[in-house]
C-alpha atoms as a PDB file:
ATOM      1  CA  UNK A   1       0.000   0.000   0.000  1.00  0.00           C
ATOM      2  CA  UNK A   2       1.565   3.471  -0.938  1.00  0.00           C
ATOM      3  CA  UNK A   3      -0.061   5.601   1.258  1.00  0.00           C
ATOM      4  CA  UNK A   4       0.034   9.603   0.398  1.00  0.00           C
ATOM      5  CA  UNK A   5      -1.026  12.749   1.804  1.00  0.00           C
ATOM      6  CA  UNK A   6      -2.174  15.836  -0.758  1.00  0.00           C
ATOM      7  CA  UNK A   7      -3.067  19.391  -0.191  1.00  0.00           C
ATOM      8  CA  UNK A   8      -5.097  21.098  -2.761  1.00  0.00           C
ATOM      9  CA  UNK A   9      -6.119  24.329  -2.696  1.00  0.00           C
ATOM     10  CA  UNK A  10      -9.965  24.619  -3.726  1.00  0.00           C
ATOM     11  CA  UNK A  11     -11.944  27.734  -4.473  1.00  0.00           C
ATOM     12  CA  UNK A  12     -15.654  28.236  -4.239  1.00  0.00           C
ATOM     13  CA  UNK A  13     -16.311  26.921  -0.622  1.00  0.00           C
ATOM     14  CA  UNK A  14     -17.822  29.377   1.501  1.00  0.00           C
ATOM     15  CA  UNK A  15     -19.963  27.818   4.391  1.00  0.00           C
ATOM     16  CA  UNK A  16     -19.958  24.088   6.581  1.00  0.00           C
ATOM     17  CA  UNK A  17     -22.462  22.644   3.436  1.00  0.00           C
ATOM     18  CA  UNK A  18     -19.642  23.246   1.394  1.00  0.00           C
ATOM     19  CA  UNK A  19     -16.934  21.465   3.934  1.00  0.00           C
ATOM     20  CA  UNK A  20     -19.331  18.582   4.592  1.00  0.00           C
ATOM     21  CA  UNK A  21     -20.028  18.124   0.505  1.00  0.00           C
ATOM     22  CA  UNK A  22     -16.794  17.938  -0.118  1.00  0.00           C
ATOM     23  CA  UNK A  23     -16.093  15.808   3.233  1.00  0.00           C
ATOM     24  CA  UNK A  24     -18.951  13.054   1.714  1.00  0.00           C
ATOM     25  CA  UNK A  25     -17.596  13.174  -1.831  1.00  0.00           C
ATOM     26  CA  UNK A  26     -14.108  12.431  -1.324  1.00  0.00           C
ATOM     27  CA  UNK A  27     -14.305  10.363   1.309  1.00  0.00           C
ATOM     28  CA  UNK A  28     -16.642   8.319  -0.774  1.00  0.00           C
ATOM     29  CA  UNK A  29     -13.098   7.482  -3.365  1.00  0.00           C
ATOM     30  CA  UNK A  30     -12.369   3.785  -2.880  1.00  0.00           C
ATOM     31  CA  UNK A  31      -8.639   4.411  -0.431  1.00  0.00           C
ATOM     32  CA  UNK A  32      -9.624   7.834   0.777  1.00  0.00           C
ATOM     33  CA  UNK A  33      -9.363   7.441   4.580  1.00  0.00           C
ATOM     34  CA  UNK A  34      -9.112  11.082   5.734  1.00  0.00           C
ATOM     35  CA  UNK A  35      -9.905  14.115   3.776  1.00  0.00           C
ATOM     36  CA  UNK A  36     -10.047  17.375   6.313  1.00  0.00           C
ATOM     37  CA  UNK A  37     -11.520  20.694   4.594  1.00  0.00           C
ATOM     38  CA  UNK A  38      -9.976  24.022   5.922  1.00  0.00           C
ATOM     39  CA  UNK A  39     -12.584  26.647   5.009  1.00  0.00           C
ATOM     40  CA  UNK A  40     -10.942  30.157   5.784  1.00  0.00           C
ATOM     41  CA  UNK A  41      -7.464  28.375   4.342  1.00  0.00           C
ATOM     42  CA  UNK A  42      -9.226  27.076   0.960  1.00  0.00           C
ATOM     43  CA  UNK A  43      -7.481  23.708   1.540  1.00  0.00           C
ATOM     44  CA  UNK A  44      -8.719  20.808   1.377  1.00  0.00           C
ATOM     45  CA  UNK A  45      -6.011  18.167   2.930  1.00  0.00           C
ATOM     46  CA  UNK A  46      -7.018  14.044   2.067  1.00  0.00           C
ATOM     47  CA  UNK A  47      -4.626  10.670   3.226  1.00  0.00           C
ATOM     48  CA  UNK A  48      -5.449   8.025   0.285  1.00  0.00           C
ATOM     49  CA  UNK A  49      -3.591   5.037  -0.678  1.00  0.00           C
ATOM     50  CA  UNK A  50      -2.640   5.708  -4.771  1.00  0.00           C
ATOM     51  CA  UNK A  51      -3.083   2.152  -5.410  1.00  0.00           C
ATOM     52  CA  UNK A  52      -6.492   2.860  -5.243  1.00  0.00           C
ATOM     53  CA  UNK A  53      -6.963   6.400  -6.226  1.00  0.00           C
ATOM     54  CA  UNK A  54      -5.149   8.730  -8.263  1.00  0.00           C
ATOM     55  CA  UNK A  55      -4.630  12.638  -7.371  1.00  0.00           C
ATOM     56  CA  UNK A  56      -6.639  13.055 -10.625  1.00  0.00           C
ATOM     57  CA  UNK A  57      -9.259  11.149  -9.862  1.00  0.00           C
ATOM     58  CA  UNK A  58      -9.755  13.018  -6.194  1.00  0.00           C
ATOM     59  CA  UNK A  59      -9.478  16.517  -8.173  1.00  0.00           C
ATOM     60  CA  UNK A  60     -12.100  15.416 -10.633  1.00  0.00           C
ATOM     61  CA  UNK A  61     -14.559  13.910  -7.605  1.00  0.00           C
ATOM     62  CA  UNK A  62     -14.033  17.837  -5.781  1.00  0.00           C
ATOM     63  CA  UNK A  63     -14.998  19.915  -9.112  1.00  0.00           C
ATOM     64  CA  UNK A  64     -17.695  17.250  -9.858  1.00  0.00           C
ATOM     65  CA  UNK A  65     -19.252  18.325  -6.978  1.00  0.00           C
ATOM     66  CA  UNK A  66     -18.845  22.029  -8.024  1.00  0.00           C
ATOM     67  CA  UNK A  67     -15.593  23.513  -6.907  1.00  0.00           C
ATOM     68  CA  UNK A  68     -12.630  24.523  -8.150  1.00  0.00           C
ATOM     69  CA  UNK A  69      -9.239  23.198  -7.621  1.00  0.00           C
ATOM     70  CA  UNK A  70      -6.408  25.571  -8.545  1.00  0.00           C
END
């Protein structure tokens, strides 16, 4: 298992629906096992094994549900 730790920096969140939406939709990424959503910051941190998961994949997932990662 190659277990990694990312920071992205994601635009558009403004208010705890937006943490928690996030929170549900990247935690629901087959080897996501933490993903922790700093609001004021605009970071959105997230522990996933990359066997399972790509980087990609977990950037795609957060603008799916309608932000944007820069």
């Amino acid at each position: 298992m190659a277990q990694q730790t990312e920071t992205l920096n994601v635009e558009g969140m403004s208010c705890m629906h937006c943490v928690n939406a996030v929170k549900k939709s990247v935690g629901s990424l087959p080897g996501v096992s933490r993903v922790e959503v700093d609001l004021m910051g605009k970071k959105v941190a997230v522990d996933f094994e990359s066997d399972q998961v790509t980087l990609d994949e977990i950037r795609t997932q957060i603008e799916d549900t309608g932000y944007e990662v820069v």
